[in-house]
C-alpha atoms as a PDB file:
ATOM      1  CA  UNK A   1      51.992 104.579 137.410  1.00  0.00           C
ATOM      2  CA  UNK A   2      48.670 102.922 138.275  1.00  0.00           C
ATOM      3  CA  UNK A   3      46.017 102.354 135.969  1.00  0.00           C
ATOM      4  CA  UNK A   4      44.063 104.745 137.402  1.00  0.00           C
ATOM      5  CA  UNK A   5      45.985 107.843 136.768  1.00  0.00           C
ATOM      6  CA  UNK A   6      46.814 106.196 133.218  1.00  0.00           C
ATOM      7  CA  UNK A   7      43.564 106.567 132.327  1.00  0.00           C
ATOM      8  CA  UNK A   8      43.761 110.106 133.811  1.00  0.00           C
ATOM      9  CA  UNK A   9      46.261 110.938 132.206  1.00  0.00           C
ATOM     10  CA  UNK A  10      44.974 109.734 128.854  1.00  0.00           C
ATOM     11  CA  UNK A  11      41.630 110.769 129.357  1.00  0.00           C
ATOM     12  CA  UNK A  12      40.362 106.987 129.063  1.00  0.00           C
ATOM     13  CA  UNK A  13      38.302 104.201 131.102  1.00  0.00           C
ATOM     14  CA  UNK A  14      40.911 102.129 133.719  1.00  0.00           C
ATOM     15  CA  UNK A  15      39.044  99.323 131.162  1.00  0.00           C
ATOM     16  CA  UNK A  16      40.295 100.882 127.849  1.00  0.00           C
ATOM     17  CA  UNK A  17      44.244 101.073 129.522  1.00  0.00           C
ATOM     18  CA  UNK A  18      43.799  97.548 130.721  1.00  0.00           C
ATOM     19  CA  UNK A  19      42.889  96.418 126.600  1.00  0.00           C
ATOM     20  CA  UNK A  20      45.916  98.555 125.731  1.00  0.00           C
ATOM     21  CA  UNK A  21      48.414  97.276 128.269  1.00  0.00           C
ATOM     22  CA  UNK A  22      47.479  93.588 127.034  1.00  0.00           C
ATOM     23  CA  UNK A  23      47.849  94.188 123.684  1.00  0.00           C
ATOM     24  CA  UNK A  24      51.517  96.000 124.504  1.00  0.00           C
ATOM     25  CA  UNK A  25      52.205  92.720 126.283  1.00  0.00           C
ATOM     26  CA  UNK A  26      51.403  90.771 123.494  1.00  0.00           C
ATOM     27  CA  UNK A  27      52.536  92.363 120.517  1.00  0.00           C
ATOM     28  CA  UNK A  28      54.948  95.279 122.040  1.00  0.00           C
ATOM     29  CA  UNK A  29      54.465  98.675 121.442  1.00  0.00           C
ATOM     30  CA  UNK A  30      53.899  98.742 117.534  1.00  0.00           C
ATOM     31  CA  UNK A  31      50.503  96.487 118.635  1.00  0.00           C
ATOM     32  CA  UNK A  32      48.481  99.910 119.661  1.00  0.00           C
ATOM     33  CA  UNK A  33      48.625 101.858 116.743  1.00  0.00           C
ATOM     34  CA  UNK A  34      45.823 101.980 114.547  1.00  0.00           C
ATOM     35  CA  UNK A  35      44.815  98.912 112.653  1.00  0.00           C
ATOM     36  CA  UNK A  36      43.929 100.434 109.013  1.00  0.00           C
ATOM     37  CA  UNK A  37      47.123 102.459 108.498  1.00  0.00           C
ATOM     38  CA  UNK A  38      48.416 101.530 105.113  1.00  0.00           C
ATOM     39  CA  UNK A  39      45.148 100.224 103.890  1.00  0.00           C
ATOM     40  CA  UNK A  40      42.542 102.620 101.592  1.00  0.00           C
ATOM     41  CA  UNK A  41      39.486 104.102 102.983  1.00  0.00           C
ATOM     42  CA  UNK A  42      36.341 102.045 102.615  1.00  0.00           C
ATOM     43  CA  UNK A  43      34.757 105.762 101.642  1.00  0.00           C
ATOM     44  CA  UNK A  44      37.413 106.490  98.934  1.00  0.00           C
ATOM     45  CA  UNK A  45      35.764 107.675  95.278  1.00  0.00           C
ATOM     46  CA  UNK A  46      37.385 105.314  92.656  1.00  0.00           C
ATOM     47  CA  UNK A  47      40.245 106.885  90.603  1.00  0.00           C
ATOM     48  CA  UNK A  48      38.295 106.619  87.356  1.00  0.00           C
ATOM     49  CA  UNK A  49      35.310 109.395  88.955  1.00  0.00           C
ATOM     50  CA  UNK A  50      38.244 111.506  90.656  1.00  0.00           C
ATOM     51  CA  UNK A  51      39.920 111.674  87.413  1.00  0.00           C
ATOM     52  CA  UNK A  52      36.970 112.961  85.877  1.00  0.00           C
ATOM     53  CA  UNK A  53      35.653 115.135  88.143  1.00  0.00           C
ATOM     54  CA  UNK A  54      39.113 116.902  88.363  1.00  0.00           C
ATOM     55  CA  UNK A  55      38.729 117.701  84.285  1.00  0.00           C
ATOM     56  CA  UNK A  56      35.443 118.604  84.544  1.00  0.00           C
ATOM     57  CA  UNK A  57      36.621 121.130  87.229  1.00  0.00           C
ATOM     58  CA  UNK A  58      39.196 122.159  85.319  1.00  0.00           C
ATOM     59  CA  UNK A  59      37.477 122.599  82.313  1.00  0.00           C
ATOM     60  CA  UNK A  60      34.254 124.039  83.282  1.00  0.00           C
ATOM     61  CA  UNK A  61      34.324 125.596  86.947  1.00  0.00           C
ATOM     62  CA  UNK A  62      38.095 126.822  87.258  1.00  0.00           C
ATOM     63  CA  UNK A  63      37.092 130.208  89.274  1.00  0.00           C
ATOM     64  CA  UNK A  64      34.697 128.384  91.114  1.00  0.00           C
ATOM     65  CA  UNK A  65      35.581 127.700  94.767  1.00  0.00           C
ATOM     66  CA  UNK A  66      35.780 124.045  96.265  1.00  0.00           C
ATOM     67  CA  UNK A  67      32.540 124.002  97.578  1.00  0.00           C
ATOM     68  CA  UNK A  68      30.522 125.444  94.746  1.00  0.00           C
ATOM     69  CA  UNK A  69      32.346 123.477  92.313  1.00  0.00           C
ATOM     70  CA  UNK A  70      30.908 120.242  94.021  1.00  0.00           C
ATOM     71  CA  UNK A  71      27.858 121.087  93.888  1.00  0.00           C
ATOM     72  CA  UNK A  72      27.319 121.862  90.204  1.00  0.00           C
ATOM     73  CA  UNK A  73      29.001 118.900  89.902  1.00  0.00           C
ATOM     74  CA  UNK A  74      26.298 117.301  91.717  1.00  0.00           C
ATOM     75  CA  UNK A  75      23.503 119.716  90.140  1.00  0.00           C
ATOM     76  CA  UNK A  76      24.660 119.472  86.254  1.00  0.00           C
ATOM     77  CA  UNK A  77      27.046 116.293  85.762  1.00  0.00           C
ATOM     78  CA  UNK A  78      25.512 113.765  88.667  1.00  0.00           C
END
């Protein structure tokens, strides 16, 4: 197949399927999977906030819906 209809194919630049046929050269297939799998999210809310948000959920806004919850959350606890 020719990098041409690769990139077709995939729906990527001819560039982009040259990058990922080097790095399959160099490091074999495993090399072109995503970088961060394994690691935690730069974004993720410490376990300490989760774990109380959860009881404050649970204690004060159990019929309340995912969406509503989180925002009096926001509104009355910060």
């Amino acid at each position: 197949m020719t990098m041409v209809s690769a990139a077709h194919v995939l729906d990527l630049s001819t560039r982009q399927v040259r990058r990922l046929l080097e790095r399959i050269n160099a490091g074999g297939a495993a090399s072109i999977r995503h970088k961060a799998i394994g690691r935690p999210s730069n974004n993720r809310i410490s376990d300490g906030v989760r774990d109380y948000a959860v009881t404050l959920v649970g204690e004060r806004y159990a019929d309340f819906g995912p969406t509503l919850a989180a925002e009096k959350l926001a509104e009355r606890d910060g």
